[in-house]
Structure formats: C-alpha cells, structure tokens
N, C-alpha and C. Protein backbone atom coordinates (compact mmCIF):
# COMPACT_ATOMS: atom_id res chain seq x y z
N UNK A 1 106.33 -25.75 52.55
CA UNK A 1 106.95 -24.69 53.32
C UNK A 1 107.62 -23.70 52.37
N UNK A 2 107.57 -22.21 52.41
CA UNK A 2 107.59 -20.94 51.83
C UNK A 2 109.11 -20.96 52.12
N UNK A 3 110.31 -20.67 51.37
CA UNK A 3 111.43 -20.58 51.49
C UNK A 3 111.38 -19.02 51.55
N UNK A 4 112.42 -18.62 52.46
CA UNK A 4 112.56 -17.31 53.18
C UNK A 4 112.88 -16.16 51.83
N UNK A 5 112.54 -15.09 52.18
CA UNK A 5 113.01 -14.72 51.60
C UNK A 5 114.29 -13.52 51.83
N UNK A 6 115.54 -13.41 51.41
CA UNK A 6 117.14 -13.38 51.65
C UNK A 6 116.75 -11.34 51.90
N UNK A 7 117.54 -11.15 52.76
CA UNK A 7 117.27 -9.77 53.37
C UNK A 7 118.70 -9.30 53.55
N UNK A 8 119.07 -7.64 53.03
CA UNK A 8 120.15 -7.15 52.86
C UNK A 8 120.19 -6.36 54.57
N UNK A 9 121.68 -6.69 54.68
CA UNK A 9 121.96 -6.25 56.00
C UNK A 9 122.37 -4.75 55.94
N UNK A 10 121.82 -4.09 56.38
CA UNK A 10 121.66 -2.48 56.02
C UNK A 10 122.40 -1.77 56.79
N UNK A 11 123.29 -2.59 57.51
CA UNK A 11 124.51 -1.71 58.23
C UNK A 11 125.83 -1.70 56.77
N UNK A 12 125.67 -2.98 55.97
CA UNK A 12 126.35 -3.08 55.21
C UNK A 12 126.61 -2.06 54.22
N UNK A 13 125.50 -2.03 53.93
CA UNK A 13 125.19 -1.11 52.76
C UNK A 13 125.70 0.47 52.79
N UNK A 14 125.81 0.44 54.13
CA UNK A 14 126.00 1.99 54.66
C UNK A 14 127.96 1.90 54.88
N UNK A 15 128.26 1.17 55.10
CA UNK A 15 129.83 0.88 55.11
C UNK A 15 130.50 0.77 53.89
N UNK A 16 130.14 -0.22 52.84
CA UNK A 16 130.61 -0.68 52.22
C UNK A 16 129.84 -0.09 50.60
N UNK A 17 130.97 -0.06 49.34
CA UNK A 17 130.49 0.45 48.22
C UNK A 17 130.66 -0.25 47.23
N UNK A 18 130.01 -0.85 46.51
CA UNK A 18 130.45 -1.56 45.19
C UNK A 18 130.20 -0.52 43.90
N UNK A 19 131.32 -0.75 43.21
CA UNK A 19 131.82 -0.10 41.50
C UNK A 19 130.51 -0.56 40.73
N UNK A 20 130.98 -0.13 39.74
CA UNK A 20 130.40 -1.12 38.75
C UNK A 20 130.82 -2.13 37.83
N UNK A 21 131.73 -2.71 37.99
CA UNK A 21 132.71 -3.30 37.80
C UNK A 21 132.89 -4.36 38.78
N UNK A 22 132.36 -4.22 40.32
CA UNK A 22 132.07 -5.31 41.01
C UNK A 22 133.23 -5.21 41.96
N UNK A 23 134.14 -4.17 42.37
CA UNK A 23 134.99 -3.57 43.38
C UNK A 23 134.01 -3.25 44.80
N UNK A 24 134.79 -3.92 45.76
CA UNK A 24 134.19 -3.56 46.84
C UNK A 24 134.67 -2.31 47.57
N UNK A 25 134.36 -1.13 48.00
CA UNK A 25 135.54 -0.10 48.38
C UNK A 25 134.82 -0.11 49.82
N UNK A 26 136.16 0.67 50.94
CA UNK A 26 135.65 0.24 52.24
C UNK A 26 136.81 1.71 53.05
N UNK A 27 136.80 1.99 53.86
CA UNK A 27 136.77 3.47 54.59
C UNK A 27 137.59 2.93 55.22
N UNK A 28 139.15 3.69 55.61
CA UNK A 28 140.00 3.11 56.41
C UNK A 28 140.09 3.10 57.67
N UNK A 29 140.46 2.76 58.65
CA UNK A 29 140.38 2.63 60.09
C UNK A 29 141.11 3.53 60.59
N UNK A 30 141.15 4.03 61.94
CA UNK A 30 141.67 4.68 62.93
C UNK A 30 142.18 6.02 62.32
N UNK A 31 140.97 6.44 61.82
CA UNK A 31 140.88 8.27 61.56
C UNK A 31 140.09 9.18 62.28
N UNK A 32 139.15 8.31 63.47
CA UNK A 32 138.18 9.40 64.25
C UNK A 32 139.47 9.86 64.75
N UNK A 33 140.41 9.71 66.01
CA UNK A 33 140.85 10.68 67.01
C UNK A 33 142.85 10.23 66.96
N UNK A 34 143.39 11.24 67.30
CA UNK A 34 144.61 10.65 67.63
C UNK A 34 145.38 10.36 66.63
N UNK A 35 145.39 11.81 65.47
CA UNK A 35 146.05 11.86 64.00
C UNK A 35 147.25 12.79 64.55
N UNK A 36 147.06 13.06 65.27
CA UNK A 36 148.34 14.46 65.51
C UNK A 36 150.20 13.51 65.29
N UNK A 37 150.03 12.30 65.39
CA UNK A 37 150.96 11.54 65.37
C UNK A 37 151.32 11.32 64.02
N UNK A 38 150.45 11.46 63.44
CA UNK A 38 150.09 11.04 61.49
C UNK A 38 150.99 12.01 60.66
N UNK A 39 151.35 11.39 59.80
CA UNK A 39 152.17 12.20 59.05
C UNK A 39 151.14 12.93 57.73
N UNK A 40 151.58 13.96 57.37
CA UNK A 40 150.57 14.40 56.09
C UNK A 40 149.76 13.22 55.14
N UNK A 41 150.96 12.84 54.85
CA UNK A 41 150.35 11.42 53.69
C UNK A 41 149.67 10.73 54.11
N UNK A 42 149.91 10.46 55.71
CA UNK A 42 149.09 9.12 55.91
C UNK A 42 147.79 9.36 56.43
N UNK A 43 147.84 10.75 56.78
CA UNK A 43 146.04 11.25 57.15
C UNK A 43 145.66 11.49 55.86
N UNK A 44 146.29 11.92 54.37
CA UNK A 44 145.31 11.61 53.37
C UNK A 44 145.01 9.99 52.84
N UNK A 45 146.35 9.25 53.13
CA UNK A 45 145.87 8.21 52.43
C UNK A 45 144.49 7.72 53.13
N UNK A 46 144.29 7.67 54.89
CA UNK A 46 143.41 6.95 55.33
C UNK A 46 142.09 7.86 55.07
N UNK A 47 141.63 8.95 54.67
CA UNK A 47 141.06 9.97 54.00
C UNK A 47 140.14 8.97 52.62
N UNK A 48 141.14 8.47 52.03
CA UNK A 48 140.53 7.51 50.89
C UNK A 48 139.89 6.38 51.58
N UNK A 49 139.19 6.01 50.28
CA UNK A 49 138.33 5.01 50.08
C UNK A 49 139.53 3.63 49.55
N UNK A 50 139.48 2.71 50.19
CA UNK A 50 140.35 1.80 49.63
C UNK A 50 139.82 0.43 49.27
N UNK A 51 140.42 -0.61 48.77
CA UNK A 51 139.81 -2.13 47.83
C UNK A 51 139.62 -2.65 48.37
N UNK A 52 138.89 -3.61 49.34
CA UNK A 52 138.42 -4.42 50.00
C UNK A 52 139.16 -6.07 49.23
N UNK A 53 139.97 -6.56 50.18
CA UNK A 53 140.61 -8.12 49.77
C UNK A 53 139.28 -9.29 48.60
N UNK A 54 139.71 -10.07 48.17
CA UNK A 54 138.39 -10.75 46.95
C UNK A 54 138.15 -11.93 48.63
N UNK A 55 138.71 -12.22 49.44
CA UNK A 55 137.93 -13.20 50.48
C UNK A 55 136.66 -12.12 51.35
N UNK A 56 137.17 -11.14 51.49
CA UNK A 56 135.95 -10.03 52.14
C UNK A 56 135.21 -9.77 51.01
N UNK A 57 135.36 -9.10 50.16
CA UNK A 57 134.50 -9.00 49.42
C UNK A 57 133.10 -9.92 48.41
N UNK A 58 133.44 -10.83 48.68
CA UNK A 58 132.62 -12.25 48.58
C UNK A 58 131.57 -12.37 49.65
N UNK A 59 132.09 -11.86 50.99
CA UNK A 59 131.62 -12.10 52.01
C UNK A 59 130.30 -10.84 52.71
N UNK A 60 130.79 -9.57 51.79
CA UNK A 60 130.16 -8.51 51.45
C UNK A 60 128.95 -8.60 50.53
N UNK A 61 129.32 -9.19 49.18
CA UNK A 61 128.57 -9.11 48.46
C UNK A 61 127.30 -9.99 48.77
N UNK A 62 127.80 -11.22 49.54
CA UNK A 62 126.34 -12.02 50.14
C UNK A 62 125.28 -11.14 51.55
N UNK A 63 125.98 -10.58 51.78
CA UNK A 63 125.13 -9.74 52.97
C UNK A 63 124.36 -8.63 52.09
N UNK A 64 125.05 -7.85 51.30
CA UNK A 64 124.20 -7.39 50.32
C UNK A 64 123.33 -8.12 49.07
N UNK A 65 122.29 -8.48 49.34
CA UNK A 65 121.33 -9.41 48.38
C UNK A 65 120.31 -8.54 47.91
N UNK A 66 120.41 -8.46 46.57
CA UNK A 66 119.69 -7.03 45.78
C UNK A 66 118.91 -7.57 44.76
C-alpha cells in the first residue's frame, strides 16, 4: 500500500507568512468594521503583521508541507 502523499492546506498559505528565519507572521483581528472606537495607535498597530505564539506556529508549519 502507496503511503499518501502530505498536501498543503491552501487557505493556510494565504493567511499565514513564514520569514526566513522560520517566524510565523499572521494579520490581526477585528479590523474589517467598527474602528471608529479605535484609537490612532491601535488601528495602526492592528494594521501590522504580528508573531504568531511557537504552539501555533508548529501547528502552521505542519499544514504547510512544502
């Protein structure tokens, strides 16, 4: 029997960014609607790209199989 062969989940790929260095970076939440409450800083900080935790990112890097 032919062992499968491992397939990248391509929603992933489109969410999520790895460095080269092996950093996972990941797009912050609750910036589509309902910023008018937001203070300057905090609509740029969520604007950035931020580090993804090393337990997610483990968990990332196996869905992406390259």
């Amino acid at each position: 029997m032919a062992k499968q062969k491992a397939k990248t989940r391509r929603i992933v790929t489109k969410r999520f960014k790895i460095t080269k260095k092996g950093k996972v970076l990941k797009k912050s939440t609750n910036i589509s609607h309902l910023r008018r409450s937001d203070s300057k800083t905090a609509k740029y900080r969520k604007k950035r790209e931020s580090e993804a935790s090393k337990a997610f990112s483990k968990k990332v890097k196996k869905m992406i199989v390259k």
